[in-house]
C-alpha atoms as a PDB file:
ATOM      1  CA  UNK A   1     152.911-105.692 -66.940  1.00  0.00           C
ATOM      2  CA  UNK A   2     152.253-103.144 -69.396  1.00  0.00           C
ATOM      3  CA  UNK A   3     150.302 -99.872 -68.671  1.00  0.00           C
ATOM      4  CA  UNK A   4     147.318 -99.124 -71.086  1.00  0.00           C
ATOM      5  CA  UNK A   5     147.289 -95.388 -71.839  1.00  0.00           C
ATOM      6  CA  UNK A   6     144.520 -93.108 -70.332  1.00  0.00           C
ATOM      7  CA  UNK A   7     142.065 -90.190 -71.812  1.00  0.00           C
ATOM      8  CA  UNK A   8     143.445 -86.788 -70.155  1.00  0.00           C
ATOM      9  CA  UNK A   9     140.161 -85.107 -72.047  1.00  0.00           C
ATOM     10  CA  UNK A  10     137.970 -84.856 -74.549  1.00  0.00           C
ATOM     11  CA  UNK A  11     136.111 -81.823 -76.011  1.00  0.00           C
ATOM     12  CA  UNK A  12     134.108 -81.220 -78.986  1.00  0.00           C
ATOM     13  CA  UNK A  13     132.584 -78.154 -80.835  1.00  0.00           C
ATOM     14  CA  UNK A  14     130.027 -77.179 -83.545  1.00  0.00           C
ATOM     15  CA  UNK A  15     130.138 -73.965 -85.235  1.00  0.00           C
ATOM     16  CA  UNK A  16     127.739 -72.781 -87.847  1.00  0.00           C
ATOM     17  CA  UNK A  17     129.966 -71.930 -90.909  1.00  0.00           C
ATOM     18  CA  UNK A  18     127.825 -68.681 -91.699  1.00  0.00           C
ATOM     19  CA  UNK A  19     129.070 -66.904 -88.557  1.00  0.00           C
ATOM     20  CA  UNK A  20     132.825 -67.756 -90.341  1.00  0.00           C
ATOM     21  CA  UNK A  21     132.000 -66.344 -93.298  1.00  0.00           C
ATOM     22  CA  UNK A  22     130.721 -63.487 -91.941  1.00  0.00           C
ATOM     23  CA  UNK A  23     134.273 -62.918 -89.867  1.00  0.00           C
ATOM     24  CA  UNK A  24     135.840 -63.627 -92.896  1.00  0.00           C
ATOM     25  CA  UNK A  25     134.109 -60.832 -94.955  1.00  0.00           C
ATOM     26  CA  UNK A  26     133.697 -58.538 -91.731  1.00  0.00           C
ATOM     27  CA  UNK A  27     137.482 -58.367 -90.279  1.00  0.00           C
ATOM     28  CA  UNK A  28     139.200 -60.628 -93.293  1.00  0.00           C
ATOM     29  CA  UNK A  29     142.809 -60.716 -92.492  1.00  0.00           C
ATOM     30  CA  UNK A  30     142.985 -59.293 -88.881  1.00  0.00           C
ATOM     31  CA  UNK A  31     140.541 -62.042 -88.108  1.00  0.00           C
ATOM     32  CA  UNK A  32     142.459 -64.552 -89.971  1.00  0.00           C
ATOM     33  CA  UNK A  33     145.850 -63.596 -88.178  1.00  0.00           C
ATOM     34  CA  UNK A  34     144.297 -63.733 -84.550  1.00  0.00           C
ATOM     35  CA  UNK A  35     143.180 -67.066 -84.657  1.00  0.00           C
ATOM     36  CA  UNK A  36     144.516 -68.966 -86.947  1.00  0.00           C
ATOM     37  CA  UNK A  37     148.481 -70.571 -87.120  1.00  0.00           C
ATOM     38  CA  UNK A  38     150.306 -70.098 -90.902  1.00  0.00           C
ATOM     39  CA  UNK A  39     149.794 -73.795 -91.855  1.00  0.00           C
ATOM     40  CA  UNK A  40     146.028 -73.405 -91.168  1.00  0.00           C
ATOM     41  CA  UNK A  41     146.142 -69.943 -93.113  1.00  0.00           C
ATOM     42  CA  UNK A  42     147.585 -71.810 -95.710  1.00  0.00           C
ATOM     43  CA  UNK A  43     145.415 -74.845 -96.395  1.00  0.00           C
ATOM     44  CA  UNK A  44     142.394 -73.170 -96.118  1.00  0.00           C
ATOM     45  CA  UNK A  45     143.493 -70.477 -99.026  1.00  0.00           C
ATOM     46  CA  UNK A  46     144.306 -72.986-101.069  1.00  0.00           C
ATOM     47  CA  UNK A  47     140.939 -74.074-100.577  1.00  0.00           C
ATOM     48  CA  UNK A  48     139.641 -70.409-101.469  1.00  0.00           C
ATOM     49  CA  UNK A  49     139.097 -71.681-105.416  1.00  0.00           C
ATOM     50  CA  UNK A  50     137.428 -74.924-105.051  1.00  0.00           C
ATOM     51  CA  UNK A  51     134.254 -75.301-107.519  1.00  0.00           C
ATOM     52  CA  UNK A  52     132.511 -76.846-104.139  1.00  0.00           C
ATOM     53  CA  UNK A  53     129.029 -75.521-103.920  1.00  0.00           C
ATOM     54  CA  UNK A  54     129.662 -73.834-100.632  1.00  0.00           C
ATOM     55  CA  UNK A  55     132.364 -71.714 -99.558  1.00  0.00           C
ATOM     56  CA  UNK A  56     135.297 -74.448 -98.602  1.00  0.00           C
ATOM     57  CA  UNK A  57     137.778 -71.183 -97.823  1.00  0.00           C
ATOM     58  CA  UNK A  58     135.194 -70.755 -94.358  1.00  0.00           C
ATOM     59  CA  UNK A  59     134.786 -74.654 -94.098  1.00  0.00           C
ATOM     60  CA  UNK A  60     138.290 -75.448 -93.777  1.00  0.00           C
ATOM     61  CA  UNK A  61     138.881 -72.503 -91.438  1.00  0.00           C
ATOM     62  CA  UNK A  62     135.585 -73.421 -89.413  1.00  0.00           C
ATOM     63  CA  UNK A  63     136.354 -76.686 -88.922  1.00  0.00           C
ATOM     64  CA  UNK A  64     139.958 -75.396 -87.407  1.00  0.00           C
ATOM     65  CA  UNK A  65     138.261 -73.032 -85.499  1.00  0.00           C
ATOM     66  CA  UNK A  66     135.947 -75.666 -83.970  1.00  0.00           C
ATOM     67  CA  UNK A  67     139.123 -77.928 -83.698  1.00  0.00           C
ATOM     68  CA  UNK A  68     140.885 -75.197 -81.359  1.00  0.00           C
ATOM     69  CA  UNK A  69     137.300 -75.040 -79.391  1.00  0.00           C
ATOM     70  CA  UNK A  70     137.360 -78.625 -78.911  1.00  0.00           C
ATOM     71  CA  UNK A  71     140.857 -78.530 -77.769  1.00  0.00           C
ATOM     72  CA  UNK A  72     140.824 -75.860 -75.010  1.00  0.00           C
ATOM     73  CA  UNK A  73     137.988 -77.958 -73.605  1.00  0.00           C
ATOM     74  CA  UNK A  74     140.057 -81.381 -73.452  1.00  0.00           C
ATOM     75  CA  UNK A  75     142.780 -79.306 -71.933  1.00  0.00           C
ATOM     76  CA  UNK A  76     140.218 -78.250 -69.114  1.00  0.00           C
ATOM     77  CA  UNK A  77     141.125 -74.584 -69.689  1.00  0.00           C
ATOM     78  CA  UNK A  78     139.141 -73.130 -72.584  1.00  0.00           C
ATOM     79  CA  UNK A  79     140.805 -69.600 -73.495  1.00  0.00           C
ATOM     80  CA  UNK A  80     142.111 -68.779 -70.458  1.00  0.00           C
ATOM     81  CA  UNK A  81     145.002 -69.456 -67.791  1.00  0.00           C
ATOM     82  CA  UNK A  82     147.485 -68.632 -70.892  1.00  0.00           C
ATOM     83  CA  UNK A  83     145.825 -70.840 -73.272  1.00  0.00           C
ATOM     84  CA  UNK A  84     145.318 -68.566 -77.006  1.00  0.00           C
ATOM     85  CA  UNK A  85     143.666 -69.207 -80.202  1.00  0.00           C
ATOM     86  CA  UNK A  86     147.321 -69.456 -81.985  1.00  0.00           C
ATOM     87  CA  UNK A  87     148.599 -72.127 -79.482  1.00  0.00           C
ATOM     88  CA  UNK A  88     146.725 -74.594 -80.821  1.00  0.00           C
ATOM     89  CA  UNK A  89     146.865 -75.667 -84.723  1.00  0.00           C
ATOM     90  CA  UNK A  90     145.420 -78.062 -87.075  1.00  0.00           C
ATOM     91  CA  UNK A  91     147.896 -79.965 -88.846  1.00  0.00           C
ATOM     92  CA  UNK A  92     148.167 -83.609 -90.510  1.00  0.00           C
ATOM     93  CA  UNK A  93     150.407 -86.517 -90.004  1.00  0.00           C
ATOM     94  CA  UNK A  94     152.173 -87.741 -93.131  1.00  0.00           C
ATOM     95  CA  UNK A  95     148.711 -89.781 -93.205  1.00  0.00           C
ATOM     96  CA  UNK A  96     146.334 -87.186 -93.902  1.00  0.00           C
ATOM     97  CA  UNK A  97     145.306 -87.811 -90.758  1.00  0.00           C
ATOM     98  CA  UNK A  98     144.551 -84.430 -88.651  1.00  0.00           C
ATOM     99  CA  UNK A  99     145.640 -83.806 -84.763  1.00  0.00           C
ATOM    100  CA  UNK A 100     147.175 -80.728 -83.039  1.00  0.00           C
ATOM    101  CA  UNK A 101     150.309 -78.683 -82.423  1.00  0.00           C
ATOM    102  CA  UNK A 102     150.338 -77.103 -79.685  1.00  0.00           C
ATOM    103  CA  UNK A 103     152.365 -74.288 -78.258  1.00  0.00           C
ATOM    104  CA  UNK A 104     152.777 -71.336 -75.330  1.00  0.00           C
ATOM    105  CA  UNK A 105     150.331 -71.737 -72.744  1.00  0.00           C
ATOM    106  CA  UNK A 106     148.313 -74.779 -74.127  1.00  0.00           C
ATOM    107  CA  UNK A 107     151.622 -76.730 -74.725  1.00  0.00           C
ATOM    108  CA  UNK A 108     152.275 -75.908 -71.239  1.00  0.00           C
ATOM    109  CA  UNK A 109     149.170 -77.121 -70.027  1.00  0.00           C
ATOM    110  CA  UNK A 110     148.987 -80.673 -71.735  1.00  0.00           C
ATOM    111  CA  UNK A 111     152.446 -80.833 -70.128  1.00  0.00           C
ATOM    112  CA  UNK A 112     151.113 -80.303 -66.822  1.00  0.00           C
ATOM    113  CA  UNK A 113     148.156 -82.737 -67.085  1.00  0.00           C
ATOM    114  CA  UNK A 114     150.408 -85.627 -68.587  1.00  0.00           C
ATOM    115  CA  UNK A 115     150.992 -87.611 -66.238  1.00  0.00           C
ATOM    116  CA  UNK A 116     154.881 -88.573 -65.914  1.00  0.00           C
ATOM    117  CA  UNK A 117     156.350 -91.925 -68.212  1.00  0.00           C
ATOM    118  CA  UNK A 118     153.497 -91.044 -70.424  1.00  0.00           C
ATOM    119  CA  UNK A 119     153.346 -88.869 -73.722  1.00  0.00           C
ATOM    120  CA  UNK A 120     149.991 -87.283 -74.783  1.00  0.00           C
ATOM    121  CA  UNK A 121     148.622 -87.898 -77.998  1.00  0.00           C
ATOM    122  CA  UNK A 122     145.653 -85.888 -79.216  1.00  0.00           C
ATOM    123  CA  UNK A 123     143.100 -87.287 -81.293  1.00  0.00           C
ATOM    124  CA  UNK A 124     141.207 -85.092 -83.787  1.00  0.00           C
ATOM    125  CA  UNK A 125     138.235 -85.625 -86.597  1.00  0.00           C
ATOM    126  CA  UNK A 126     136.812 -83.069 -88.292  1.00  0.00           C
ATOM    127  CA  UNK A 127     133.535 -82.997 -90.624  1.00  0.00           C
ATOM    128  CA  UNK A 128     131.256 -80.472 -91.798  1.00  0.00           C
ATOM    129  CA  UNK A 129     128.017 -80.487 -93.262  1.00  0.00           C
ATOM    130  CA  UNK A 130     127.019 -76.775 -95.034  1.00  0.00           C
ATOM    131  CA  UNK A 131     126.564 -74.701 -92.740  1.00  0.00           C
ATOM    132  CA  UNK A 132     127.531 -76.684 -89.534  1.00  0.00           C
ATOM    133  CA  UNK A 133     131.119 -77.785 -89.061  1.00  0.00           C
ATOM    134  CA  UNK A 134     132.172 -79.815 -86.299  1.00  0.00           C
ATOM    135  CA  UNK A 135     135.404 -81.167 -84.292  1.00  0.00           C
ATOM    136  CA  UNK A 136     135.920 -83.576 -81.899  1.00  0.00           C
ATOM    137  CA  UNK A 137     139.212 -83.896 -79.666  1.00  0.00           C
ATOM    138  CA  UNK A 138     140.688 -86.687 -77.361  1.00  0.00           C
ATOM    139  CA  UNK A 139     144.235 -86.261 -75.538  1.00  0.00           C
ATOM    140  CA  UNK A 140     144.865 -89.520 -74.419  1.00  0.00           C
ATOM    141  CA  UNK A 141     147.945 -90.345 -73.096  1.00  0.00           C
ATOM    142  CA  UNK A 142     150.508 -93.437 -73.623  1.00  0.00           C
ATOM    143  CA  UNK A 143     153.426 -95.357 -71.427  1.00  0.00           C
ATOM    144  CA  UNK A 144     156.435 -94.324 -73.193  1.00  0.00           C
ATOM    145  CA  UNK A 145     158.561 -97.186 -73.901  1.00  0.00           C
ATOM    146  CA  UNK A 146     162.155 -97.655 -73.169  1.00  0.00           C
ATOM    147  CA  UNK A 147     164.446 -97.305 -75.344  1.00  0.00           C
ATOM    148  CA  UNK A 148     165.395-101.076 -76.514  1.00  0.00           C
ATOM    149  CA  UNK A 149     169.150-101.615 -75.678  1.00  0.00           C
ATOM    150  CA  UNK A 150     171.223-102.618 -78.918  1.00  0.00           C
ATOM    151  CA  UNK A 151     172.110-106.688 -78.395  1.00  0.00           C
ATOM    152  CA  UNK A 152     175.213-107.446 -79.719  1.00  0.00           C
ATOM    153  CA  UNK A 153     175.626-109.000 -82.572  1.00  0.00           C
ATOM    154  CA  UNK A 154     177.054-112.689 -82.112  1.00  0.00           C
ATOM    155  CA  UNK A 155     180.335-113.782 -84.060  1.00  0.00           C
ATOM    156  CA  UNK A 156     182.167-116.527 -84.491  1.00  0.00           C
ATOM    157  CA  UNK A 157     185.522-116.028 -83.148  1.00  0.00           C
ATOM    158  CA  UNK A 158     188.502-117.939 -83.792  1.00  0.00           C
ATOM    159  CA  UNK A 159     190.030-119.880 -81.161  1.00  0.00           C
END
């Protein structure tokens, strides 16, 4: 019998991407460095030149910023009991497709509500919509599965 996996939490956030841009242009890179990790720093620069109509520099970083909010509600903390704005990051699988890294305090605390033989998984989207940007996170978590044993391969042997 095989153990279907199990939703540890789920959390979601909309920001209006005005209030970013206002950070942005307020506190610029003391903002940037407080909240955000260096791989979110750096694909949201390289969005800083994009012809889009609207700012996609504060898109990209509200929808990370919304992504972290999201987060410290499915870990059932928000920003407190250890959990900071630069232990959770955006980043994407080899996919494209976007989920967490998490370290200090909120890696601690998805470590503490994973249940044990089971490894979390967190579950992100992101959209935006000028000026609202939004995030949505599951951590679900999954059996982990035994390592298979080699077999041996069979060979003819001589008698």
């Amino acid at each position: 019998m095989t153990m279907s996996g199990t939703i540890l939490g789920i959390g979601n956030d909309l920001i209006d991407i005005r209030r970013v841009e206002k950070s942005l242009e307020r506190f610029g890179q003391r903002f940037i460095d407080r909240i955000f990790t260096d791989v979110e720093q750096a694909k949201s620069e390289r969005r800083a030149g994009s012809a889009a109509k609207n700012n996609a520099r504060a898109s990209t970083y509200a929808k990370r910023f919304a992504a972290k909010e999201a987060c410290s509600k499915a870990l059932g903390t928000g920003f407190r009991d250890g959990v900071f704005w630069r232990d959770m990051g955006v980043v994407n699988l080899p996919s494209g497709q976007p989920t967490m890294r998490l370290t200090g305090g909120a890696l601690a605390r998805l470590e503490a509500i994973t249940p044990p033989g089971m490894r979390a998984k967190i579950h992100v989207t992101l959209t935006d919509e000028y000026p609202m940007a939004e995030a949505f996170v599951v951590i679900s978590a999954e059996p982990i599965q035994p390592e298979m044993p080699e077999t041996p391969t069979e060979t003819a042997t001589p008698e």
